[in-house]
PDB file of N, CA and C in Angstrom:
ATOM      1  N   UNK A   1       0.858  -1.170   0.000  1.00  0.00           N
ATOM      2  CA  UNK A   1       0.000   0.000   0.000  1.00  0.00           C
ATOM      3  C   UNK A   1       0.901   1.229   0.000  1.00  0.00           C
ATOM      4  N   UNK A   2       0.297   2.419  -1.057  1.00  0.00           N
ATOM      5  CA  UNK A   2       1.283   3.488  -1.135  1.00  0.00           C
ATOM      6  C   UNK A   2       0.702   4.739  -0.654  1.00  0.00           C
ATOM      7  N   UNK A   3      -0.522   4.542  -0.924  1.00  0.00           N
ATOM      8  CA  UNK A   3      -1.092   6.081  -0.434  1.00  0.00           C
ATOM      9  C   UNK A   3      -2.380   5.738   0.121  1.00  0.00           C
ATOM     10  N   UNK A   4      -2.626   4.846   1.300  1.00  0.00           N
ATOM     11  CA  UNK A   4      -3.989   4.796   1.909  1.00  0.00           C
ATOM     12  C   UNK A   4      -5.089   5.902   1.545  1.00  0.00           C
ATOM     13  N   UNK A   5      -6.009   5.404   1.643  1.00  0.00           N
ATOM     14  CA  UNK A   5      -7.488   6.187   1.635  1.00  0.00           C
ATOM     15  C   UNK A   5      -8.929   5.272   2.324  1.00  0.00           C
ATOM     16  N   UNK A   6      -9.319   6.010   2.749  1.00  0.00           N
ATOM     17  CA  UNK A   6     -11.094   5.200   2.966  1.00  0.00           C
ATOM     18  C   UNK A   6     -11.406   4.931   1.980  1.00  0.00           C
ATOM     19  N   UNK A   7     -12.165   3.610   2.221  1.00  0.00           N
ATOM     20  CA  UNK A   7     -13.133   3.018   0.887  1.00  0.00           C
ATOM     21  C   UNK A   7     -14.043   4.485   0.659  1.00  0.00           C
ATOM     22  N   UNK A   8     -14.376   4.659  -0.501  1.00  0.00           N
ATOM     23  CA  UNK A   8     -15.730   5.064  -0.746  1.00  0.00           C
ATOM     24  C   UNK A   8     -16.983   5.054  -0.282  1.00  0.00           C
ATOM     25  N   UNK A   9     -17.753   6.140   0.384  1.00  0.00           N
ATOM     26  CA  UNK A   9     -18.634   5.902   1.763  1.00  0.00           C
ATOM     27  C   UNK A   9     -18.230   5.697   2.939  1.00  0.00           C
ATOM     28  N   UNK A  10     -17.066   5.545   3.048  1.00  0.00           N
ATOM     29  CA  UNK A  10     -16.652   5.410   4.442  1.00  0.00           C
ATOM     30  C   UNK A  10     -15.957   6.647   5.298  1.00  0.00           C
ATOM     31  N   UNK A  11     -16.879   7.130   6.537  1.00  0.00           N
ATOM     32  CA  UNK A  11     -16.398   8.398   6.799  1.00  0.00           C
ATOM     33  C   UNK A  11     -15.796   8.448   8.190  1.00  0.00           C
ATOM     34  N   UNK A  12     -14.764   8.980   8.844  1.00  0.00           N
ATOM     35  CA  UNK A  12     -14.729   9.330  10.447  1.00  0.00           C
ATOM     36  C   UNK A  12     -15.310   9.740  11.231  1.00  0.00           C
ATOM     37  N   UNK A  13     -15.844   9.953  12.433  1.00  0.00           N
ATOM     38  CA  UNK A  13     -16.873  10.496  13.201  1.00  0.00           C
ATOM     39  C   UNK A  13     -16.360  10.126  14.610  1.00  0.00           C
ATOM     40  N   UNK A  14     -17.168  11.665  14.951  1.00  0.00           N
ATOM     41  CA  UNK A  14     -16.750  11.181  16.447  1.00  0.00           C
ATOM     42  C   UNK A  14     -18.325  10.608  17.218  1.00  0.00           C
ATOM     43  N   UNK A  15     -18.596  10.457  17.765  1.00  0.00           N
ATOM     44  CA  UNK A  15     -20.014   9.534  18.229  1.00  0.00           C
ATOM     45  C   UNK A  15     -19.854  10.326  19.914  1.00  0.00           C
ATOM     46  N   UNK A  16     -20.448  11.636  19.874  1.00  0.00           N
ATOM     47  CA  UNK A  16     -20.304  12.138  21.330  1.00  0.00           C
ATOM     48  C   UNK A  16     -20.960  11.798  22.541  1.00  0.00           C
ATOM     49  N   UNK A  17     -22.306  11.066  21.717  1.00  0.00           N
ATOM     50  CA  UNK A  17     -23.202  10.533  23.201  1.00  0.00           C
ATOM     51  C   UNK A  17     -22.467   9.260  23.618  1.00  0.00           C
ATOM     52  N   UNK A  18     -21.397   8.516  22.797  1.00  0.00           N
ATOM     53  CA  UNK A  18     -21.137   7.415  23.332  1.00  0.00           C
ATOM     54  C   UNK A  18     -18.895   7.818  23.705  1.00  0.00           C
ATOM     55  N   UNK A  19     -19.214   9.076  23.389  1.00  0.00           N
ATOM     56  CA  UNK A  19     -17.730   9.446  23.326  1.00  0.00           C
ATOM     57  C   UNK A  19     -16.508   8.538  23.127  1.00  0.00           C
ATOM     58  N   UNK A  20     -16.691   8.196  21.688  1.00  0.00           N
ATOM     59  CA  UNK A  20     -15.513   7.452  21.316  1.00  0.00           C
ATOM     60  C   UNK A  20     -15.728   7.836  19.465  1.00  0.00           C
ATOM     61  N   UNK A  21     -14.824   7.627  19.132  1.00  0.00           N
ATOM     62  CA  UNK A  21     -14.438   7.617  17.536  1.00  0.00           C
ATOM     63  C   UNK A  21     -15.014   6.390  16.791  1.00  0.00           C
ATOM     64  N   UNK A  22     -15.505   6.502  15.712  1.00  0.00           N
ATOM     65  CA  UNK A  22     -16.084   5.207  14.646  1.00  0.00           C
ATOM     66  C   UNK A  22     -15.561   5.876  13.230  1.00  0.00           C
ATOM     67  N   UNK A  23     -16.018   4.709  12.619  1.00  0.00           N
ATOM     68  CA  UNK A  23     -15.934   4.946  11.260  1.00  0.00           C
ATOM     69  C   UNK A  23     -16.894   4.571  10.679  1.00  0.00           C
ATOM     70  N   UNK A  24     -18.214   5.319   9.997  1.00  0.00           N
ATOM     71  CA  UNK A  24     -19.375   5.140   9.411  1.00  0.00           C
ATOM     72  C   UNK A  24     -19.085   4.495   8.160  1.00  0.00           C
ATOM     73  N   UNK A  25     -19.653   3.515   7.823  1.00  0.00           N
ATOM     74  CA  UNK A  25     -19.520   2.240   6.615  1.00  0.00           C
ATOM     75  C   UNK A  25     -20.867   2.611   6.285  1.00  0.00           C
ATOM     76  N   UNK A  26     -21.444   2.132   4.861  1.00  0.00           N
ATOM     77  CA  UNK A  26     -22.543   1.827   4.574  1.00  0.00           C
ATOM     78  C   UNK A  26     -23.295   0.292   5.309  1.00  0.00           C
ATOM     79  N   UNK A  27     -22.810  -0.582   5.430  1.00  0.00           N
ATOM     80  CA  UNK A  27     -23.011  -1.680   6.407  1.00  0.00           C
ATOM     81  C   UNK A  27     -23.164  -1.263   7.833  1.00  0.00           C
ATOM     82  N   UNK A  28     -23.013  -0.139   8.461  1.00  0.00           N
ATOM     83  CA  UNK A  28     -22.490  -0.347   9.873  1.00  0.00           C
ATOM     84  C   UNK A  28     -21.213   0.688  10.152  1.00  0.00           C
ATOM     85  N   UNK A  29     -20.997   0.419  11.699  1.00  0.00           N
ATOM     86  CA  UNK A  29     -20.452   1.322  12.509  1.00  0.00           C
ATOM     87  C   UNK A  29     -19.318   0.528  12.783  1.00  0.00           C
ATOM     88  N   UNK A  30     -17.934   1.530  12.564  1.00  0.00           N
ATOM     89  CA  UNK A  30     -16.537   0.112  13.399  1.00  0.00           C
ATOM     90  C   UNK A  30     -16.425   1.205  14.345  1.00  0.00           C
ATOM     91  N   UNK A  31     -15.803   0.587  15.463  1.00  0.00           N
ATOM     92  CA  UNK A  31     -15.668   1.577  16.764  1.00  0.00           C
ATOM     93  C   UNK A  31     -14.010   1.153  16.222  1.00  0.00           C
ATOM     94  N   UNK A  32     -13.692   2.769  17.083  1.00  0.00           N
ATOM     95  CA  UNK A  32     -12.385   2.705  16.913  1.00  0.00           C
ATOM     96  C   UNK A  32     -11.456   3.246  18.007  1.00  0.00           C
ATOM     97  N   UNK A  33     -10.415   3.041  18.200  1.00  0.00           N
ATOM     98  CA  UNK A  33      -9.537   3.413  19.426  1.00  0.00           C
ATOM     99  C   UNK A  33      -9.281   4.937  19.275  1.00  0.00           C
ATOM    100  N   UNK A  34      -8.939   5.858  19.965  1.00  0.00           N
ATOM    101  CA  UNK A  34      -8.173   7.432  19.431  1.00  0.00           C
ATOM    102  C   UNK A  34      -7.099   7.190  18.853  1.00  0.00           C
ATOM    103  N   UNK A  35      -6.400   6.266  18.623  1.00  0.00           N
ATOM    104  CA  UNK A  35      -4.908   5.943  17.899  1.00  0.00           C
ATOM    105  C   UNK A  35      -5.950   5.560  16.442  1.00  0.00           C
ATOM    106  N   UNK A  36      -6.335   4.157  16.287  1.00  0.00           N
ATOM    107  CA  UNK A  36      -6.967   3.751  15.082  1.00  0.00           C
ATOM    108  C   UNK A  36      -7.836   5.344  14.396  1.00  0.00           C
ATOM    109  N   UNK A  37      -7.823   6.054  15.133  1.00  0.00           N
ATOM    110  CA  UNK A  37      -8.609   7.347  14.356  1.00  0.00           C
ATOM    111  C   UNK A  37      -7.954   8.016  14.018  1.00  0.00           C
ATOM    112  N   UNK A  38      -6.869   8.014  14.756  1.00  0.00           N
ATOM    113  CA  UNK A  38      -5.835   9.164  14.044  1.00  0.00           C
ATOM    114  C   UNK A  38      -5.117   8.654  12.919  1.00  0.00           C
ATOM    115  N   UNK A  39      -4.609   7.523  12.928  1.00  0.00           N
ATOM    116  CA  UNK A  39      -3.896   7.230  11.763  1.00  0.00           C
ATOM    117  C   UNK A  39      -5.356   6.848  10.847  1.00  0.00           C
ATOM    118  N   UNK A  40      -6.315   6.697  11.063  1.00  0.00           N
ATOM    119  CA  UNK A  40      -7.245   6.558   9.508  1.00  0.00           C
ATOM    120  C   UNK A  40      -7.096   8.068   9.216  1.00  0.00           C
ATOM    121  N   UNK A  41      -7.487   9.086  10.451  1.00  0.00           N
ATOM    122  CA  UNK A  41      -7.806  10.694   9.718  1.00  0.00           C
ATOM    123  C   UNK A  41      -6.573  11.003   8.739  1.00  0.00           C
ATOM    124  N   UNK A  42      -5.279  10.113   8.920  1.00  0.00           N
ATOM    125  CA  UNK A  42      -4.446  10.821   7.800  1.00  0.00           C
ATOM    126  C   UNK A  42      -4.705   9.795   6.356  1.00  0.00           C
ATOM    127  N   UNK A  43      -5.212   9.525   6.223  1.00  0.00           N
ATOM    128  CA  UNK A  43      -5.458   8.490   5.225  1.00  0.00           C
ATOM    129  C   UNK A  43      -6.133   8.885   4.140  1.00  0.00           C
ATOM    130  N   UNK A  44      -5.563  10.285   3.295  1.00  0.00           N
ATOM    131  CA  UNK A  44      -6.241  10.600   2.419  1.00  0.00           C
ATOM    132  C   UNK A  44      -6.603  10.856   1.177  1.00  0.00           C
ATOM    133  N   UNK A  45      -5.748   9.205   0.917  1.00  0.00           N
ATOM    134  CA  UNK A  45      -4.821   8.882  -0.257  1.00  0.00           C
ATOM    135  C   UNK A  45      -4.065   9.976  -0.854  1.00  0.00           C
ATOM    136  N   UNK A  46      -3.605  10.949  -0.152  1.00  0.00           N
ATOM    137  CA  UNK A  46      -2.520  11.843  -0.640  1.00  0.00           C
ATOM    138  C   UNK A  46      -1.380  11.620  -0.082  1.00  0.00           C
ATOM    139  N   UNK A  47      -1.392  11.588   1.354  1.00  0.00           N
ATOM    140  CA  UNK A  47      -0.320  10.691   2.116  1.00  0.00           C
ATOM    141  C   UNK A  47       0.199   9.467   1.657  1.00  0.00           C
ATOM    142  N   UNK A  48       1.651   9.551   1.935  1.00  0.00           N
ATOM    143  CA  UNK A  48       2.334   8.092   1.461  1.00  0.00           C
ATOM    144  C   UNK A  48       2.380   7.599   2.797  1.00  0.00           C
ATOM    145  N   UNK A  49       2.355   5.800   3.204  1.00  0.00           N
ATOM    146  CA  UNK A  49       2.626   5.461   4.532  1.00  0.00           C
ATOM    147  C   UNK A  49       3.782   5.916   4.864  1.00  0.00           C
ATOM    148  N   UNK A  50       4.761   6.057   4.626  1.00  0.00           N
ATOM    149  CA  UNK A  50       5.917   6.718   5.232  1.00  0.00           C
ATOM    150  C   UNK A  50       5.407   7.774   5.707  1.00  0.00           C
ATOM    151  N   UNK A  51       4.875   8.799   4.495  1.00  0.00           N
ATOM    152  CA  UNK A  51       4.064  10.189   5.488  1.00  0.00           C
ATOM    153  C   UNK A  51       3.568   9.936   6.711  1.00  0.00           C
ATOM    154  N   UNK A  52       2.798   8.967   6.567  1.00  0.00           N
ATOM    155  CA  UNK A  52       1.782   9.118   8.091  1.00  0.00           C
ATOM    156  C   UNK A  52       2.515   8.655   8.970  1.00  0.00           C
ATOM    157  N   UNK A  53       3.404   7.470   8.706  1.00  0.00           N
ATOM    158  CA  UNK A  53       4.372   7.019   9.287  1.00  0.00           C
ATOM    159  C   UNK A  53       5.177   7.893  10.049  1.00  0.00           C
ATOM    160  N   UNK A  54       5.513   9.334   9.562  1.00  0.00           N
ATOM    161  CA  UNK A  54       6.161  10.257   9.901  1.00  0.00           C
ATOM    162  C   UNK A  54       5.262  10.973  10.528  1.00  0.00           C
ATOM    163  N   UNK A  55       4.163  11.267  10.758  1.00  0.00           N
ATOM    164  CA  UNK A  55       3.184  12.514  11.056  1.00  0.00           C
ATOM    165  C   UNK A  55       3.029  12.137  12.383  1.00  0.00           C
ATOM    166  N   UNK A  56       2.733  10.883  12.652  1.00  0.00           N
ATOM    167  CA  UNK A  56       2.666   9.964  13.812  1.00  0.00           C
ATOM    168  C   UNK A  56       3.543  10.255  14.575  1.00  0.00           C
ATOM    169  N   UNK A  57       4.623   9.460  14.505  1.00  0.00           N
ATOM    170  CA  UNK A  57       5.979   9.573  14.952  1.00  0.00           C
ATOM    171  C   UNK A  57       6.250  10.880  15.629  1.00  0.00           C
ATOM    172  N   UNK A  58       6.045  12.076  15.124  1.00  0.00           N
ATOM    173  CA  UNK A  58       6.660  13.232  15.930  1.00  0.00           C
ATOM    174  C   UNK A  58       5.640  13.433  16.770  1.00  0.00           C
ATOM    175  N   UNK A  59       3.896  12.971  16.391  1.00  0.00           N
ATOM    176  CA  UNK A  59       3.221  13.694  17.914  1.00  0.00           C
ATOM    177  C   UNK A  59       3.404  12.482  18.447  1.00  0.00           C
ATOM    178  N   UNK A  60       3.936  11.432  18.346  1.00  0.00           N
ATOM    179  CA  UNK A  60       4.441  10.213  19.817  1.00  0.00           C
ATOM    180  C   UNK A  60       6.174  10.306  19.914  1.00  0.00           C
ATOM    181  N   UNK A  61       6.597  11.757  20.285  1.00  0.00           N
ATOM    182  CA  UNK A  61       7.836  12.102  20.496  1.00  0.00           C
ATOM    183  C   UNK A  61       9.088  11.262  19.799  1.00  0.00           C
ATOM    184  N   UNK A  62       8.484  11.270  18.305  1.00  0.00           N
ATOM    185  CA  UNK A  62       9.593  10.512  17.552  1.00  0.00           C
ATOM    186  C   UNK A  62       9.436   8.316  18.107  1.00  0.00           C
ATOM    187  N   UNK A  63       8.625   8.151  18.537  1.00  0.00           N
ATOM    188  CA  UNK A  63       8.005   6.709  18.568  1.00  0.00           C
ATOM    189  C   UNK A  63       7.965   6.023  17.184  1.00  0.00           C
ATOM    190  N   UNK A  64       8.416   4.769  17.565  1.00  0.00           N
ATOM    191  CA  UNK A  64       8.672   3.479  16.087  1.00  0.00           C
ATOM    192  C   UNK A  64       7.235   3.162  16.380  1.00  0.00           C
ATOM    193  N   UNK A  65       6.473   3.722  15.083  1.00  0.00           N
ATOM    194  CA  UNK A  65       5.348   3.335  15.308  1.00  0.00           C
ATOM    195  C   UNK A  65       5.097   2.996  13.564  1.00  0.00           C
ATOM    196  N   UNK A  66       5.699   2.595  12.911  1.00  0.00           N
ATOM    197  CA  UNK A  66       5.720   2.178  11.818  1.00  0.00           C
ATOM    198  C   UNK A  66       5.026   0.533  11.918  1.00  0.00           C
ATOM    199  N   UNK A  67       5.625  -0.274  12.302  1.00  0.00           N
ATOM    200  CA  UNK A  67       4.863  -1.597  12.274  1.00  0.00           C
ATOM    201  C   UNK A  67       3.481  -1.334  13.037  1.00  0.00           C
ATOM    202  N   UNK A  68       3.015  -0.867  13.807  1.00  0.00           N
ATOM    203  CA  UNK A  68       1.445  -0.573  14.286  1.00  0.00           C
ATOM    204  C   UNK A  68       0.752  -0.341  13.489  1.00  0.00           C
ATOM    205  N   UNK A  69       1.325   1.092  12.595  1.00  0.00           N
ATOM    206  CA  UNK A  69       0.397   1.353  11.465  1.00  0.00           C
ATOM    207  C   UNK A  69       0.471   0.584  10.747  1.00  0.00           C
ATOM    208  N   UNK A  70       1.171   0.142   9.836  1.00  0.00           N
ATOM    209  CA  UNK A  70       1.019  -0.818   8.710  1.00  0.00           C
ATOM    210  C   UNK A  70       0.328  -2.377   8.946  1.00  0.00           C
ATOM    211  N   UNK A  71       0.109  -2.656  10.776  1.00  0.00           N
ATOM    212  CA  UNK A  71      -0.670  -3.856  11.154  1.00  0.00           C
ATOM    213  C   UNK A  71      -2.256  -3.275  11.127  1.00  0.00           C
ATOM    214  N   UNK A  72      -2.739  -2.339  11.609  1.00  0.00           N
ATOM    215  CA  UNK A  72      -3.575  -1.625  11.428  1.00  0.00           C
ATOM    216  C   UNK A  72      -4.093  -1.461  10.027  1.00  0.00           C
ATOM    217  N   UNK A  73      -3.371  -0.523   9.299  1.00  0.00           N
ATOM    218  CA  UNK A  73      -3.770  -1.046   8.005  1.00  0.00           C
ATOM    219  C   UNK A  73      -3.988  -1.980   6.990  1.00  0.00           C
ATOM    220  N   UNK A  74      -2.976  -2.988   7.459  1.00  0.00           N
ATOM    221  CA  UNK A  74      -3.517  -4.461   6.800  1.00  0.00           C
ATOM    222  C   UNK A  74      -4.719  -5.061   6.759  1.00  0.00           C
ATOM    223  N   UNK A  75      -5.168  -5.062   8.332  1.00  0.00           N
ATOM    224  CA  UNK A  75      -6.425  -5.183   8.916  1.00  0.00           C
ATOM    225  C   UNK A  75      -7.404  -4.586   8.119  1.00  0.00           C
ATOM    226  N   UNK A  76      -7.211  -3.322   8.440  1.00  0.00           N
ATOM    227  CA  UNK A  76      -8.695  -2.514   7.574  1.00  0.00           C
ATOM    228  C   UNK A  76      -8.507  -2.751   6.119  1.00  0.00           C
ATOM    229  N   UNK A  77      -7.207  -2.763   5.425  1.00  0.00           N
ATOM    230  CA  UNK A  77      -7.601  -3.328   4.027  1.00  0.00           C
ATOM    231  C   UNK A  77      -8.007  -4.776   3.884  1.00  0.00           C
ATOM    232  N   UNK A  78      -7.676  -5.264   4.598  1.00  0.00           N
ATOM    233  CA  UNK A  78      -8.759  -6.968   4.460  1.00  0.00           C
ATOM    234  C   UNK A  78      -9.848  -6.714   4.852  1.00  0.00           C
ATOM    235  N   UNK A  79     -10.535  -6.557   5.904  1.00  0.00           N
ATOM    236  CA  UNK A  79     -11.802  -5.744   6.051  1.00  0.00           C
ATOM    237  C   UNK A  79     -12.762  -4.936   5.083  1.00  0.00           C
ATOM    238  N   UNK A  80     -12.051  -4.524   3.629  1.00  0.00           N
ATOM    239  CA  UNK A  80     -12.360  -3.634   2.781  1.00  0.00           C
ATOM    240  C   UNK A  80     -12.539  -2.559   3.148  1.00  0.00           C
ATOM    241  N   UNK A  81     -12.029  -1.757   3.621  1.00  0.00           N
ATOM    242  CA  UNK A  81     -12.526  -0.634   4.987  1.00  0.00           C
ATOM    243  C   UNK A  81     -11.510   0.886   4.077  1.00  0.00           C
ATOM    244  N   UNK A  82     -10.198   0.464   3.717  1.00  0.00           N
ATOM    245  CA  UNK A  82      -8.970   1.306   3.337  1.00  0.00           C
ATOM    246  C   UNK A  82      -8.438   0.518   1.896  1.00  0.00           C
ATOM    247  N   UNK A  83      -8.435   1.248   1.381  1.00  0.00           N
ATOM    248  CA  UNK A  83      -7.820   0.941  -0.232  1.00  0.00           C
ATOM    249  C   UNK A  83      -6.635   2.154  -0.415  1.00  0.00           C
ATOM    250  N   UNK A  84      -5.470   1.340  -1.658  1.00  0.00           N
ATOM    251  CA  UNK A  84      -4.738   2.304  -2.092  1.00  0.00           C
ATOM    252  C   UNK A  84      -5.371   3.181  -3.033  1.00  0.00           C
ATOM    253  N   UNK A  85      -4.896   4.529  -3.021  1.00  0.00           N
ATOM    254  CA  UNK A  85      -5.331   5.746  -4.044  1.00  0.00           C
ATOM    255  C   UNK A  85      -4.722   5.337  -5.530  1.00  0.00           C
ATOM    256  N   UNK A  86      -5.092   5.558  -6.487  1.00  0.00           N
ATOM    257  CA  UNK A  86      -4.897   5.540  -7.688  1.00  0.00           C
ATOM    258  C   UNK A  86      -3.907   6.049  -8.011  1.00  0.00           C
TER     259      UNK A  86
END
């Protein structure tokens, strides 16, 4: 994967009466962690994973957080959830 993006229809949200982050699907609701939200919010198929890889990293004080994301994203692209950008 080179430049993540949300599937099509698939949007971020925050869900305040239940105060936590999702991601609105046409099927349904995925609940999501504040980490799993932040790395989808950069996901806008303009970003390269290295980008986000990097965007990450400095607000977790320079943190190896490269294998998280890319396990994360594996996930949601089997899921059909995140596709690469064109």
């Amino acid at each position: 994967m080179t430049r993540p993006r949300l599937v099509t229809g698939a949007r971020l949200h925050y869900d305040d009466v239940r105060a936590e982050h999702v991601l609105l699907i046409p099927e349904g609701v995925v609940r999501l962690n504040p980490t799993a939200a932040e790395v989808l919010g950069l996901c806008d198929g303009e970003r390269s994973l290295a980008d986000i890889v990097g965007a990450l990293s400095l607000r977790y004080d320079g943190a190896d957080v490269g294998d998280d994301v890319r396990e994360l994203l594996d996930a949601m692209t089997q899921r059909g959830l995140v596709v690469d950008a064109p």
